[in-house]
PDB file of N, CA and C in Angstrom:
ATOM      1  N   UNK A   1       0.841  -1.179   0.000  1.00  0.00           N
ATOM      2  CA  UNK A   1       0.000   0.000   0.000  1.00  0.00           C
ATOM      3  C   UNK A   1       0.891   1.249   0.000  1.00  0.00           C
ATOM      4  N   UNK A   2       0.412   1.957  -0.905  1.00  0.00           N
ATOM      5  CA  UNK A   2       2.009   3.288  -0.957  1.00  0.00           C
ATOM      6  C   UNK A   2       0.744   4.692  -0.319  1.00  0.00           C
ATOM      7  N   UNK A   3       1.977   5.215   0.582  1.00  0.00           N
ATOM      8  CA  UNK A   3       1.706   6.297   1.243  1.00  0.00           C
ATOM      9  C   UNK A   3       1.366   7.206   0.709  1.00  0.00           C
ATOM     10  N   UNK A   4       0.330   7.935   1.282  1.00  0.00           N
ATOM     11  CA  UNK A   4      -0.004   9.713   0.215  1.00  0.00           C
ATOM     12  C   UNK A   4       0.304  10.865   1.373  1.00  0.00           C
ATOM     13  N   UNK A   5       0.595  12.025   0.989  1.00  0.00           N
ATOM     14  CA  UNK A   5       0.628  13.110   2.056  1.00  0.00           C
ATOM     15  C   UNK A   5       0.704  14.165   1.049  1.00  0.00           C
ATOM     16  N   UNK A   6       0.032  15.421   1.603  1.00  0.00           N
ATOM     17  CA  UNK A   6      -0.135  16.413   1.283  1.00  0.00           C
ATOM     18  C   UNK A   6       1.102  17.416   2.172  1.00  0.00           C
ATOM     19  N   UNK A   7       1.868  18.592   0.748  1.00  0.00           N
ATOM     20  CA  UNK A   7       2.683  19.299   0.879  1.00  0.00           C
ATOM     21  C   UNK A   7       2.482  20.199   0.654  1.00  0.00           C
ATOM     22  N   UNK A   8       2.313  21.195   1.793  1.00  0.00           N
ATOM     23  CA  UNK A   8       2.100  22.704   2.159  1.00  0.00           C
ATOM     24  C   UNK A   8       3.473  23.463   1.603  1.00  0.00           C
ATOM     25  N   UNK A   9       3.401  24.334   0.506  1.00  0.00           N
ATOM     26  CA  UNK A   9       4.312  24.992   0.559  1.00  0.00           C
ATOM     27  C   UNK A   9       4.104  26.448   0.563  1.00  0.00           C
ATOM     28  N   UNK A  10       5.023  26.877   0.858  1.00  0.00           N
ATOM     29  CA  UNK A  10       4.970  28.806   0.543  1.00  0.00           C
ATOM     30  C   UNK A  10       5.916  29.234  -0.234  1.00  0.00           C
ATOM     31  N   UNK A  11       6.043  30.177  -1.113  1.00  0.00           N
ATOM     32  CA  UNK A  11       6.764  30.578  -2.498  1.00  0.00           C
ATOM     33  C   UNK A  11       7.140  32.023  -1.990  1.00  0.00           C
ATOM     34  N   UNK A  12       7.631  32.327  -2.933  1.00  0.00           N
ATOM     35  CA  UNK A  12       8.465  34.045  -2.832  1.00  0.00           C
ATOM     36  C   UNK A  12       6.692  34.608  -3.636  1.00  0.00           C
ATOM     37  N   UNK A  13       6.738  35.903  -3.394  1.00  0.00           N
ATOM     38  CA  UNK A  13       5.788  36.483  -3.750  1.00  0.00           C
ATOM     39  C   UNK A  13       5.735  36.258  -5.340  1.00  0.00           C
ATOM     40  N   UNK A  14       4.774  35.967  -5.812  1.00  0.00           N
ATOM     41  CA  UNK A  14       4.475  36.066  -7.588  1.00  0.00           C
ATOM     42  C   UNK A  14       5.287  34.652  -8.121  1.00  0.00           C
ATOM     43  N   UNK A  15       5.710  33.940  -7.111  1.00  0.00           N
ATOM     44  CA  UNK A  15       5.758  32.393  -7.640  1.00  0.00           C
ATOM     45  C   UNK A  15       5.903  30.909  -7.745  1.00  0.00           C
ATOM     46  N   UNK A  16       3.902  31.276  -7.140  1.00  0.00           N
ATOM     47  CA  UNK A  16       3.398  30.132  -6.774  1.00  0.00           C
ATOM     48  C   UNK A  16       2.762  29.572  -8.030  1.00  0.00           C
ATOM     49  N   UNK A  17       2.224  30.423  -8.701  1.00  0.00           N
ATOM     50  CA  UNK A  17       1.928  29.489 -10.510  1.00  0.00           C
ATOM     51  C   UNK A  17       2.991  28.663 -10.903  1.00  0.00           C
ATOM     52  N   UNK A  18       3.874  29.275 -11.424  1.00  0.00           N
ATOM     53  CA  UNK A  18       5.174  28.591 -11.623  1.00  0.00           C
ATOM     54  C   UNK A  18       5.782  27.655 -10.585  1.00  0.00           C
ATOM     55  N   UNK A  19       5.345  27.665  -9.721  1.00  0.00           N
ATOM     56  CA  UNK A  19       6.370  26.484  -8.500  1.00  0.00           C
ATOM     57  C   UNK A  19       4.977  25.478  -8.979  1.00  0.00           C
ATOM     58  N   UNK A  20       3.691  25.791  -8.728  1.00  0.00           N
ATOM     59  CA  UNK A  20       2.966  24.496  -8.902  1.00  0.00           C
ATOM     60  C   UNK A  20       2.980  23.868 -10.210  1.00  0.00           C
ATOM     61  N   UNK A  21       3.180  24.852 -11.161  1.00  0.00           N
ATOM     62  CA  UNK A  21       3.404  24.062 -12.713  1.00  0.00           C
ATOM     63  C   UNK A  21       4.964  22.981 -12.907  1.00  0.00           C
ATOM     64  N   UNK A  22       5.940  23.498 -11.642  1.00  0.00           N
ATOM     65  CA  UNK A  22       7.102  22.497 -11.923  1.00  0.00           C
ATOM     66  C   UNK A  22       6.566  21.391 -10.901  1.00  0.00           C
ATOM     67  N   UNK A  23       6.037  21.552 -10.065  1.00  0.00           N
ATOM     68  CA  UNK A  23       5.726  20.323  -9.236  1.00  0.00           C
ATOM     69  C   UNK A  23       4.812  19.538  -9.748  1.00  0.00           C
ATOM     70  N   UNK A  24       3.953  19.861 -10.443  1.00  0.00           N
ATOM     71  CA  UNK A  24       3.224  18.820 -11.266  1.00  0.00           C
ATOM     72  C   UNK A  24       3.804  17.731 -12.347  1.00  0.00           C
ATOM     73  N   UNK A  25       5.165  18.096 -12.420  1.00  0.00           N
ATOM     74  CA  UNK A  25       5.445  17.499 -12.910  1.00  0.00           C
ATOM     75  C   UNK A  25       6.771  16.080 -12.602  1.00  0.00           C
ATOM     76  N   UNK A  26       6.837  16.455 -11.441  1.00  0.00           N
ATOM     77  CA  UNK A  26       7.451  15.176 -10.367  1.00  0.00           C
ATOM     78  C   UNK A  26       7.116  13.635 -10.268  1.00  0.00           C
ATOM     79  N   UNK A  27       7.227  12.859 -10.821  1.00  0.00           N
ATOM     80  CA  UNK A  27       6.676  11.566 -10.243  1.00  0.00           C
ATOM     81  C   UNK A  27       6.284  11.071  -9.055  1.00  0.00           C
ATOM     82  N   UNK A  28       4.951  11.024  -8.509  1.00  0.00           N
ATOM     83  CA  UNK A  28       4.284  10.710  -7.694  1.00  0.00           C
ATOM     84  C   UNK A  28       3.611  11.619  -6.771  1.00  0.00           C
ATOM     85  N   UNK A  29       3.736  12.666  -7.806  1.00  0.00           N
ATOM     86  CA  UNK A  29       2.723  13.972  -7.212  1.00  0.00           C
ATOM     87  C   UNK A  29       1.601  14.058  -8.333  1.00  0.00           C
ATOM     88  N   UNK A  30       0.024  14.193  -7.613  1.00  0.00           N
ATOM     89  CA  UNK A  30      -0.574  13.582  -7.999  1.00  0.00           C
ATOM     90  C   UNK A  30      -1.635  14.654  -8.583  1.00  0.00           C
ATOM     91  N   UNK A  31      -1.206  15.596  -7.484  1.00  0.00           N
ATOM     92  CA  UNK A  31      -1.810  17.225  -7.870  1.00  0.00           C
ATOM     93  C   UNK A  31      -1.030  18.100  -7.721  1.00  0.00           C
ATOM     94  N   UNK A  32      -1.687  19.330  -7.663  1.00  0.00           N
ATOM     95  CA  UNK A  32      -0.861  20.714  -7.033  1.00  0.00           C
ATOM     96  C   UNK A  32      -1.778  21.546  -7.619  1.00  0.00           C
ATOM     97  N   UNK A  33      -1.769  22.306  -6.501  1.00  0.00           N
ATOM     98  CA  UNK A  33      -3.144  23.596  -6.521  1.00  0.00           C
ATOM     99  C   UNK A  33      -2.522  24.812  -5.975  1.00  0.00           C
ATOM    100  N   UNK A  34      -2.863  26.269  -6.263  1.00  0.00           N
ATOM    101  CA  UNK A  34      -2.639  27.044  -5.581  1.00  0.00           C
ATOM    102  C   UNK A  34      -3.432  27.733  -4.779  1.00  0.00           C
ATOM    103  N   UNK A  35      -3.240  28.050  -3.763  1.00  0.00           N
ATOM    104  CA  UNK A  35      -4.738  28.836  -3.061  1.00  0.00           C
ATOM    105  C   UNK A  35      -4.001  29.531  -2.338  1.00  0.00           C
ATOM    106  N   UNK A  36      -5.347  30.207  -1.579  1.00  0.00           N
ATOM    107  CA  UNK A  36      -4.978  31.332  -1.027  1.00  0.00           C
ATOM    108  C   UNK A  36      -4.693  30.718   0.733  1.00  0.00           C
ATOM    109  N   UNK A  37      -4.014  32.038   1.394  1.00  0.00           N
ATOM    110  CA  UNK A  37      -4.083  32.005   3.272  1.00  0.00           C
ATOM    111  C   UNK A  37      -2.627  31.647   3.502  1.00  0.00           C
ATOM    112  N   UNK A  38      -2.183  31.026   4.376  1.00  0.00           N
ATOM    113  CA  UNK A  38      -0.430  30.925   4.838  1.00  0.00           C
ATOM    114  C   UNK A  38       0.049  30.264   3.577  1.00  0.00           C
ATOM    115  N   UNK A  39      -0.184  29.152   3.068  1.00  0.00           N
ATOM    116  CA  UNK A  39       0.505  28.437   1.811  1.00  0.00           C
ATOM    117  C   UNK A  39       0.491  28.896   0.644  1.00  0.00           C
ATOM    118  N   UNK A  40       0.829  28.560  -0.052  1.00  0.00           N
ATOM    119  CA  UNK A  40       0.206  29.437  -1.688  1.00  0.00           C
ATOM    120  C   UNK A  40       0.444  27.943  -2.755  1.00  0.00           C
ATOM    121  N   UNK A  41       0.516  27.047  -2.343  1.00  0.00           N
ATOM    122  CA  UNK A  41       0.404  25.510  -3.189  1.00  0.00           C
ATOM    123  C   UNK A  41       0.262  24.619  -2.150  1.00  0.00           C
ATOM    124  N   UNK A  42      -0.686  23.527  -2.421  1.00  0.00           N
ATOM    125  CA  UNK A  42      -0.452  22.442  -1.974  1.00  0.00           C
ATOM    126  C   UNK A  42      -0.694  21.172  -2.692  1.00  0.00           C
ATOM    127  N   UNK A  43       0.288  20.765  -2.518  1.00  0.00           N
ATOM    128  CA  UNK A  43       0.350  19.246  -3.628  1.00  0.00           C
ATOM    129  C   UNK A  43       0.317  18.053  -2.833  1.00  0.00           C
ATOM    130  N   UNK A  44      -0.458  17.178  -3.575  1.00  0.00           N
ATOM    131  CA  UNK A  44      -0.893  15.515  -3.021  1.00  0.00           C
ATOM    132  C   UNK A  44       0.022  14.665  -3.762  1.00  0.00           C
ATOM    133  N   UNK A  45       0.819  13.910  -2.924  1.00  0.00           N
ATOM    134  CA  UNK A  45       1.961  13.086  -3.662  1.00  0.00           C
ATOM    135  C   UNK A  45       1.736  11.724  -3.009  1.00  0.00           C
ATOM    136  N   UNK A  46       2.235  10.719  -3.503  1.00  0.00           N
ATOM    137  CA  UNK A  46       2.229   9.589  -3.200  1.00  0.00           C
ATOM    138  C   UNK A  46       3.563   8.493  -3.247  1.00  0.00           C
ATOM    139  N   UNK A  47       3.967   7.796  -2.703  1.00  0.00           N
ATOM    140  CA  UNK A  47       5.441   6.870  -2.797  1.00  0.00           C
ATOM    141  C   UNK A  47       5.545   5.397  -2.087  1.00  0.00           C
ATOM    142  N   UNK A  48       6.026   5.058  -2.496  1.00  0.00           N
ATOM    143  CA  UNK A  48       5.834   3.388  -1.654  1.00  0.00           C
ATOM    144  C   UNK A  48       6.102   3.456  -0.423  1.00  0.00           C
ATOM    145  N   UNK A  49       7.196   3.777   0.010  1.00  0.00           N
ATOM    146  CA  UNK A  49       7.122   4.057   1.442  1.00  0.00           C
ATOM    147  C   UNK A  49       7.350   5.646   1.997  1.00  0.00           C
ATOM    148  N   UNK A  50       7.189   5.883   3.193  1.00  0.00           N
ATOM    149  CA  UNK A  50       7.592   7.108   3.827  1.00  0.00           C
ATOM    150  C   UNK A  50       8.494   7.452   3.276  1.00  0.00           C
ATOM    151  N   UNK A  51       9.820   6.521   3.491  1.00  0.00           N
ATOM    152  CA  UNK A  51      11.316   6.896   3.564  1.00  0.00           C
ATOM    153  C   UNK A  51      11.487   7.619   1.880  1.00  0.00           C
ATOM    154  N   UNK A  52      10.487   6.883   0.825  1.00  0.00           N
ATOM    155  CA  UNK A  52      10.294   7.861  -0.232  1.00  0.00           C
ATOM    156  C   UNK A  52      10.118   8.493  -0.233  1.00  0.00           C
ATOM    157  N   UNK A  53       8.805   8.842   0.134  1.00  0.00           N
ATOM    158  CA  UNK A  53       8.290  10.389   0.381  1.00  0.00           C
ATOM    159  C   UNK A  53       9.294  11.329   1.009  1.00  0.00           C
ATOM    160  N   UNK A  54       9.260  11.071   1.852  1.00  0.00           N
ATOM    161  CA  UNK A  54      10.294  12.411   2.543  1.00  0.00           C
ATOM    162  C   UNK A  54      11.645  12.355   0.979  1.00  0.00           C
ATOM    163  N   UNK A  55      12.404  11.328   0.872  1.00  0.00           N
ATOM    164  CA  UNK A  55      13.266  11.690  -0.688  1.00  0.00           C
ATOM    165  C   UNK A  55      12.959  12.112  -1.360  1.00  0.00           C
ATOM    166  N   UNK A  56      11.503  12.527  -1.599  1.00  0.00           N
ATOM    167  CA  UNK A  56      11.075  13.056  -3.192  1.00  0.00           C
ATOM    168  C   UNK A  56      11.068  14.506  -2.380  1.00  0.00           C
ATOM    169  N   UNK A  57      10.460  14.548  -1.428  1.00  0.00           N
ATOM    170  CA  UNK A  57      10.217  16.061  -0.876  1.00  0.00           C
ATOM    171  C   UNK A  57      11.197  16.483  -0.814  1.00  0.00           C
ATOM    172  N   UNK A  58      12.576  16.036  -0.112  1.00  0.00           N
ATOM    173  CA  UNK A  58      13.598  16.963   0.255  1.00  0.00           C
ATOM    174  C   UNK A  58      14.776  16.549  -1.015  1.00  0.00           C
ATOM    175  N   UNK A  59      14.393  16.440  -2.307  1.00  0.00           N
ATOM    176  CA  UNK A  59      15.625  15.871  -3.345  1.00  0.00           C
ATOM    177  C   UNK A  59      15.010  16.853  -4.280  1.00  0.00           C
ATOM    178  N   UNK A  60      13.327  16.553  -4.177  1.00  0.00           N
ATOM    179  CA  UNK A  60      12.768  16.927  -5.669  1.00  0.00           C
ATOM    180  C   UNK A  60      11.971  18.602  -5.390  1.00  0.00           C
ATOM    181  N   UNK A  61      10.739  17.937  -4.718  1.00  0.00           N
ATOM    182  CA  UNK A  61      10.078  19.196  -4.264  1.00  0.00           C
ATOM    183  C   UNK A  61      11.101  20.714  -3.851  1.00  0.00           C
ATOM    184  N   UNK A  62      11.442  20.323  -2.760  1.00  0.00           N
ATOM    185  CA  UNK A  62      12.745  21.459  -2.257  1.00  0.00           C
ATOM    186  C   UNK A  62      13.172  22.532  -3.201  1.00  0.00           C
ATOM    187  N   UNK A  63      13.968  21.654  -4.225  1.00  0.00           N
ATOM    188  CA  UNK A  63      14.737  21.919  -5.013  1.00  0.00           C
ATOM    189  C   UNK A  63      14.429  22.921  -6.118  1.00  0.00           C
ATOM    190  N   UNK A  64      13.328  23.363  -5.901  1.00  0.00           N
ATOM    191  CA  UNK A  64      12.684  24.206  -7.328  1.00  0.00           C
ATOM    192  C   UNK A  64      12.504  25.526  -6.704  1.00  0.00           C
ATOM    193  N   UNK A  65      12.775  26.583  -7.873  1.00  0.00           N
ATOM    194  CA  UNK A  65      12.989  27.677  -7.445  1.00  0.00           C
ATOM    195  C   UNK A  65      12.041  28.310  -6.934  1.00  0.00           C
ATOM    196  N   UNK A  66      12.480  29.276  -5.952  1.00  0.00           N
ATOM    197  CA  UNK A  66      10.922  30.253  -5.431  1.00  0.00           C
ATOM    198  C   UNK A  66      10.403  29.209  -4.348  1.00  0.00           C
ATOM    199  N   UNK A  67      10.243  28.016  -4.055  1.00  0.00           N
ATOM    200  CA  UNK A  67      10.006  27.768  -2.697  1.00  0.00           C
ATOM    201  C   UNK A  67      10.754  28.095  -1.651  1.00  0.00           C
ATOM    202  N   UNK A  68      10.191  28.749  -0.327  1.00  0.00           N
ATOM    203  CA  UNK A  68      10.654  29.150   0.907  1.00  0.00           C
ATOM    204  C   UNK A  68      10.565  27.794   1.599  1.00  0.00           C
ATOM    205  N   UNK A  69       9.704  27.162   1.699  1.00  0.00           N
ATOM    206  CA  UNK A  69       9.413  26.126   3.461  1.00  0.00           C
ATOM    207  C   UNK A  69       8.193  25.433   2.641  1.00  0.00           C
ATOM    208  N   UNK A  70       8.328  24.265   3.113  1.00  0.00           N
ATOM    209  CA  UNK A  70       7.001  23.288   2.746  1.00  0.00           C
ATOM    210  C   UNK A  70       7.079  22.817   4.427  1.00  0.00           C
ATOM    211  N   UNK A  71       5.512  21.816   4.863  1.00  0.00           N
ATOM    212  CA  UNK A  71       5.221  21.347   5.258  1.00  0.00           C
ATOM    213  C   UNK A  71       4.387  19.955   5.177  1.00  0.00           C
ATOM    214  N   UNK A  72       5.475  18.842   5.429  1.00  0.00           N
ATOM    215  CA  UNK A  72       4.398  17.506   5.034  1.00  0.00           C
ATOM    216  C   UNK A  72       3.537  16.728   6.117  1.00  0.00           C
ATOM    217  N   UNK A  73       2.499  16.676   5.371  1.00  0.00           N
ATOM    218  CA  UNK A  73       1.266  15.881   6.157  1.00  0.00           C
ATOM    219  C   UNK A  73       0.558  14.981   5.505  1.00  0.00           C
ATOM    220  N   UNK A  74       1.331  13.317   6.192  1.00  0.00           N
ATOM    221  CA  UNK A  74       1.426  12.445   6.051  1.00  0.00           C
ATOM    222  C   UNK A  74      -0.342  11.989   5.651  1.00  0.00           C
ATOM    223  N   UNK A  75      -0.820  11.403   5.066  1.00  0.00           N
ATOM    224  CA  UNK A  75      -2.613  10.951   5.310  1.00  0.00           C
ATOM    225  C   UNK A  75      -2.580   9.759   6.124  1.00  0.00           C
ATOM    226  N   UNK A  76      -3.104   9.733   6.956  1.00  0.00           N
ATOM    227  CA  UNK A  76      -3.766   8.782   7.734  1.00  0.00           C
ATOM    228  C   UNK A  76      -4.945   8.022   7.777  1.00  0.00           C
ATOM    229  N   UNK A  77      -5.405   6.606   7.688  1.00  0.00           N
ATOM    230  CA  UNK A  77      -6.498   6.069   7.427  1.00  0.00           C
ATOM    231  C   UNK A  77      -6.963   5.801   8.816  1.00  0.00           C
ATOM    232  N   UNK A  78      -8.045   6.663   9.435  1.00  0.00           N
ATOM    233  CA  UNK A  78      -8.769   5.798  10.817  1.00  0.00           C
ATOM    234  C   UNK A  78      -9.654   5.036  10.851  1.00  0.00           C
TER     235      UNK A  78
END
């Protein structure tokens, strides 16, 4: 069963279009939206295990220009 979590990020002013148009294009990100309030994207990604996830976040996600700080939140099934 491969893990999903949603990634809160925040961008430099004027580029959060462009940060969500490169993150859409990551393998195993599944969305990416921009909205409004503290974040200005948040993308739904998915990976076989955690120990992926967190690698794609801090190798791939990170890595693109104009992001300041993400926040990941893991999904949980109760």
């Amino acid at each position: 069963m491969a893990v999903s979590a949603y990634v809160l990020i925040q961008t430099e002013v004027g580029k959060a279009a462009q940060v969500a148009t490169e993150i859409r294009q990551i393998d195993g990100v599944t969305a990416a939206d921009d909205v409004t309030g503290p974040y200005d994207v948040i993308a739904r990604a998915q990976a076989d295990t955690m120990d992926d996830l967190g690698k794609m976040v801090v190798s791939r996600v990170q890595m693109i220009e104009g992001i300041t700080r993400t926040l990941t939140c893991p999904v949980v099934n109760l």
